[in-house]
Protein backbone atom coordinates (compact mmCIF):
# COMPACT_ATOMS: atom_id res chain seq x y z
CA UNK A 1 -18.77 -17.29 25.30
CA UNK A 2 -19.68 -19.71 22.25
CA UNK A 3 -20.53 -16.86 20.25
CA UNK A 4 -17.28 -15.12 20.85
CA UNK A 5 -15.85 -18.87 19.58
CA UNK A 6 -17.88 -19.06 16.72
CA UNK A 7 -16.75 -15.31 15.78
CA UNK A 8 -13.25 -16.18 16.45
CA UNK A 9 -13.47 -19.34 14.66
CA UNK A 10 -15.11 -17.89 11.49
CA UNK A 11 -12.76 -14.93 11.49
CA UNK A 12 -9.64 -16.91 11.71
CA UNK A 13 -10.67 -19.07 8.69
CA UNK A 14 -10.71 -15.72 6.84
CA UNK A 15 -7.22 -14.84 8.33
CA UNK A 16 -6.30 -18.24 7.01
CA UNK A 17 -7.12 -17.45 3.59
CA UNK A 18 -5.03 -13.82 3.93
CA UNK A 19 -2.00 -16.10 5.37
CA UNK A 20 -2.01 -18.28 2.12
CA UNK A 21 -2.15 -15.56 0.01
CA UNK A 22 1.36 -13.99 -0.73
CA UNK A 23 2.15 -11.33 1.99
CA UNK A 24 4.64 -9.40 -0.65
CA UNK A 25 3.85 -7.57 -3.98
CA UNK A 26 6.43 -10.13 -5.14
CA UNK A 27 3.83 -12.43 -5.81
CA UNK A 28 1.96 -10.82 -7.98
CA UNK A 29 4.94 -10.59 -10.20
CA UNK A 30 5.78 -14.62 -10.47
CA UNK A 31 4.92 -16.04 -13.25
CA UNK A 32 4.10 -13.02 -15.79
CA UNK A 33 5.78 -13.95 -18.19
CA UNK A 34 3.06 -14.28 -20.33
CA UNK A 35 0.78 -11.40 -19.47
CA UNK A 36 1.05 -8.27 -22.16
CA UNK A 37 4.03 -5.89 -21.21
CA UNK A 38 1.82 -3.32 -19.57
CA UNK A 39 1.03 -5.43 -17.20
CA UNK A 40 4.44 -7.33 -16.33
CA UNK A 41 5.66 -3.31 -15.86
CA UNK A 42 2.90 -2.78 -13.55
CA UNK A 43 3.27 -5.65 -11.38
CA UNK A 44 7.45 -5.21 -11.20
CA UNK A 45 6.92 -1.44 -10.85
CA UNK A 46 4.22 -2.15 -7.85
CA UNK A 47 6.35 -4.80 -6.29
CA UNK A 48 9.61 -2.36 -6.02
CA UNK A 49 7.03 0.33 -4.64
CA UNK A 50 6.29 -2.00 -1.96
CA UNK A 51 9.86 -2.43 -1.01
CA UNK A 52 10.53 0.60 -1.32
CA UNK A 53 7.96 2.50 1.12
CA UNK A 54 8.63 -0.44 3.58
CA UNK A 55 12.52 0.23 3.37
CA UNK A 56 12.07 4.03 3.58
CA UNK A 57 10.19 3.68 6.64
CA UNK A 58 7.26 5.23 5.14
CA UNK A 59 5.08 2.42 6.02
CA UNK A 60 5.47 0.55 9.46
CA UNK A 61 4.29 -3.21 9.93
CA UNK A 62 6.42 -5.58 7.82
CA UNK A 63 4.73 -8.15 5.68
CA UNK A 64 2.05 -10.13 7.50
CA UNK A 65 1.86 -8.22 10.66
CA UNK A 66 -1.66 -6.75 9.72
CA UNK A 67 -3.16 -10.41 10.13
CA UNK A 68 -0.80 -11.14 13.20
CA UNK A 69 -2.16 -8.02 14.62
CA UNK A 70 -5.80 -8.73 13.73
CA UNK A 71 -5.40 -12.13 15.25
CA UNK A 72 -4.55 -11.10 18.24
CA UNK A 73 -6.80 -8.62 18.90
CA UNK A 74 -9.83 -11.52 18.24
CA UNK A 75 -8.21 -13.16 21.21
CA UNK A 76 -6.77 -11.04 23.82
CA UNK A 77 -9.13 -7.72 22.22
CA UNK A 78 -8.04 -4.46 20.77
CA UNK A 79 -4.55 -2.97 22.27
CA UNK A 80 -2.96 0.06 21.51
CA UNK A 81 0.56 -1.50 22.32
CA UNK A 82 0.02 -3.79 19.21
CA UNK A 83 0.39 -0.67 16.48
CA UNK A 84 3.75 -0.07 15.39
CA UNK A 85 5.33 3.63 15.88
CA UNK A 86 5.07 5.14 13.12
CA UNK A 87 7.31 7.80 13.81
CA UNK A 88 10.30 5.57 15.41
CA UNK A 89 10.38 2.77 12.30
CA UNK A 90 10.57 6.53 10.26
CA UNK A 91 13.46 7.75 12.43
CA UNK A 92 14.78 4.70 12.59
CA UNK A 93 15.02 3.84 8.79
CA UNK A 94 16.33 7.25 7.23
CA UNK A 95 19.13 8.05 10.74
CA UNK A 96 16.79 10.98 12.36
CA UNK A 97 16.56 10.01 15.61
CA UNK A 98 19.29 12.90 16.81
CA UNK A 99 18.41 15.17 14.03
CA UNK A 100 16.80 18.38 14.70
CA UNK A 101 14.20 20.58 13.36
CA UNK A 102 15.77 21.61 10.25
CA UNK A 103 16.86 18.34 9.35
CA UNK A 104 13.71 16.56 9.79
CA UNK A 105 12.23 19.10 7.56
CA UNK A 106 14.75 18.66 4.70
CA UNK A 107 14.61 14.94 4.88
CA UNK A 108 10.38 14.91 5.01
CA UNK A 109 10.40 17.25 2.51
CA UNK A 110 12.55 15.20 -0.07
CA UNK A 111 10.88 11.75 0.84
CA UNK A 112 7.22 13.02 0.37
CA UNK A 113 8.56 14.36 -3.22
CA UNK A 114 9.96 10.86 -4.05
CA UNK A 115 6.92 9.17 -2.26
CA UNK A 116 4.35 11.73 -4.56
CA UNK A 117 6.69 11.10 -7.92
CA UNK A 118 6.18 7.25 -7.61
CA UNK A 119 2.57 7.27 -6.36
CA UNK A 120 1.73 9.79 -10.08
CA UNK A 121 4.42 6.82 -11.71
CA UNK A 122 2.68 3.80 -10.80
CA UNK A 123 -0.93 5.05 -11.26
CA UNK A 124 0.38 6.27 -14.99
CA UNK A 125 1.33 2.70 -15.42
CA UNK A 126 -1.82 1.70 -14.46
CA UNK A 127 -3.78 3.96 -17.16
CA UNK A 128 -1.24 2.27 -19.72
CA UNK A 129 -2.65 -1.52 -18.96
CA UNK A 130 -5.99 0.15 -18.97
CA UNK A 131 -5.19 0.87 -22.88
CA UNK A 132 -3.54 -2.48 -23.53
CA UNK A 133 -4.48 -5.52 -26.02
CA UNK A 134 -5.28 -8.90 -24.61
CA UNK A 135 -6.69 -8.39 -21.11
CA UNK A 136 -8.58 -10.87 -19.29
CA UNK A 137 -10.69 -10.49 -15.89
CA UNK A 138 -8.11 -13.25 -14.51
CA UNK A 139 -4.95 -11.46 -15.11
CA UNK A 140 -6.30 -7.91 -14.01
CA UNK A 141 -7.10 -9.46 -10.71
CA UNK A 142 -3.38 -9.66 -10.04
CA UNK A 143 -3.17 -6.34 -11.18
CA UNK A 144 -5.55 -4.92 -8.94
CA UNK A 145 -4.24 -7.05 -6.40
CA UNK A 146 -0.75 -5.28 -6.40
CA UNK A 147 -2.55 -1.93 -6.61
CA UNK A 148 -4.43 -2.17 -3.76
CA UNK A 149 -1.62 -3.12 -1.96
CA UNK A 150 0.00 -0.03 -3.25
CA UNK A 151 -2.64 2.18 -2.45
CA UNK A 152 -2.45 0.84 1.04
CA UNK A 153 1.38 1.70 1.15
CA UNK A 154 0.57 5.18 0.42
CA UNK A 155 -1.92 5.56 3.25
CA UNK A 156 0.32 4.63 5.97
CA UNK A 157 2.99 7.12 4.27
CA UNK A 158 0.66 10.11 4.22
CA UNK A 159 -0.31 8.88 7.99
CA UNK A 160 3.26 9.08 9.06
CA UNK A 161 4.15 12.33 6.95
CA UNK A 162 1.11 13.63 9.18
CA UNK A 163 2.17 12.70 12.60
CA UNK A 164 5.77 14.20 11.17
CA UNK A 165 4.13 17.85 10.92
CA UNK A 166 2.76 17.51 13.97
CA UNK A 167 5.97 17.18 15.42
CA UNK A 168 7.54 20.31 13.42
CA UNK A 169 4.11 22.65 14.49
CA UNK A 170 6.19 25.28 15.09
CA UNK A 171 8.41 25.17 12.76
CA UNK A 172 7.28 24.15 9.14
CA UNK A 173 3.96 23.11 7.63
CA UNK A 174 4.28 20.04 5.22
CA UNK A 175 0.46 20.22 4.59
CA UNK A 176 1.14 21.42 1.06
CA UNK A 177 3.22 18.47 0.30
CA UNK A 178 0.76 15.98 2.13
CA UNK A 179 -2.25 17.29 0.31
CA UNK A 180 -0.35 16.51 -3.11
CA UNK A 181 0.66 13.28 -2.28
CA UNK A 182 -3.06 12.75 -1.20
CA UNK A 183 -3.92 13.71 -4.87
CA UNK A 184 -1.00 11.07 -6.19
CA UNK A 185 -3.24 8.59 -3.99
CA UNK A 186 -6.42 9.84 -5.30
CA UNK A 187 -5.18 9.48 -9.11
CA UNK A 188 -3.97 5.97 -8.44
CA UNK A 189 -7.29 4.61 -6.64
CA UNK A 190 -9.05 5.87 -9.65
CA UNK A 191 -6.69 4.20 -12.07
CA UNK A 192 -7.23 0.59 -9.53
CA UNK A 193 -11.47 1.80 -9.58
CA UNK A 194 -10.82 1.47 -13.91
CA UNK A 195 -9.42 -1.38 -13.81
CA UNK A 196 -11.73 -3.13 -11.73
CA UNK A 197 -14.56 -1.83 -13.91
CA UNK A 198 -12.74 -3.66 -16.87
CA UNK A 199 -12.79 -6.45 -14.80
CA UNK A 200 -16.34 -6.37 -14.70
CA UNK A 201 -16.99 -5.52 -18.15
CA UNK A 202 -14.78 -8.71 -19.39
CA UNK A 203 -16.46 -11.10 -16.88
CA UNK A 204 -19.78 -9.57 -18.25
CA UNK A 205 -19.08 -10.12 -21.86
CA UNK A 206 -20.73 -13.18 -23.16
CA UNK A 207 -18.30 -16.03 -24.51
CA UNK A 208 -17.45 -15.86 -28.00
């Protein structure tokens, strides 16, 4: 029983530090004003992708609920009940809860072409502040920041676009769609993986 305490304990003082951190890609965008313009794009462009997936329905827990749901599964243990529905925040959000096959297909189809087009967008932004003048390793943590966020957006969108061709089996296959917004994802977790290696590089750099 203490050791479950201690683990709790020690878990919730990481939570703690996720809680004072700014839930939204907004903050990452505070503030800027005096980073190069490849980054301020980045971090505006990555904080309307954030809304933008959330809005759509393409991903499912608002803001914060990933440490509210992590929390309480450290006290009351893991519960199925505690994941959102992927499919019914989707429905819900784009007016599909009546619509039928055909519909459904035309809608998923159309939202995993703007989801793909703004996952390739964002990670060419990200190649462009990989390019620009005047980075430091302090500034291209908020950068990162923002893109890992992004990158986590996309996840839960190609998990829902998943779980919406299982539900049109026998009717239309979105795999081909999926698979190239799983390539949009790739591109911009190797773009985030660059950056973080400049990071590195300009942290390893002896002081002038």
């Amino acid at each position: 029983m203490m050791v479950r305490i201690g683990l709790i304990c020690a878990c919730m003082a990481g939570l703690s530090a996720c809680v004072a951190t700014p839930m939204g890609s907004n903050g990452f965008v505070s503030g800027t004003s005096s980073l190069p313009i490849e980054q301020q794009s980045l971090r505006r462009q990555a904080e309307a992708f954030d809304a933008h997936f959330h809005d759509a329905g393409w991903v499912a827990e608002d803001h914060g609920a990933t440490v509210q749901r992590l929390t309480g599964m450290l006290f009351n243990g893991r519960s199925e009940n505690s994941s959102p529905q992927r499919l019914t925040v989707y429905f819900t959000a784009a007016g599909l809860h009546d619509a039928g096959p055909d519909r459904l297909e035309t809608r998923a189809r159309a939202d995993l072409a703007e989801a793909t087009s703004m996952v390739f967008a964002l990670a060419a932004t990200s190649e462009e502040v990989l390019a620009a003048a005047g980075l430091t390793a302090t500034s291209l943590s908020g950068d990162i920041a923002a893109l890992e966020r992004a990158i986590g957006d996309t996840r839960q969108a190609i998990s829902l676009f998943r779980a919406v061709n299982e539900n049109l089996a026998h009717t239309a296959d979105l795999s081909p769609e999926i698979g190239t917004l799983d390539l949009a994802a790739q591109r911009l977790s190797g773009a985030a993986d660059a950056l973080a290696e400049r990071r590195r590089a300009l942290r390893d750099a002896p002081a002038s």
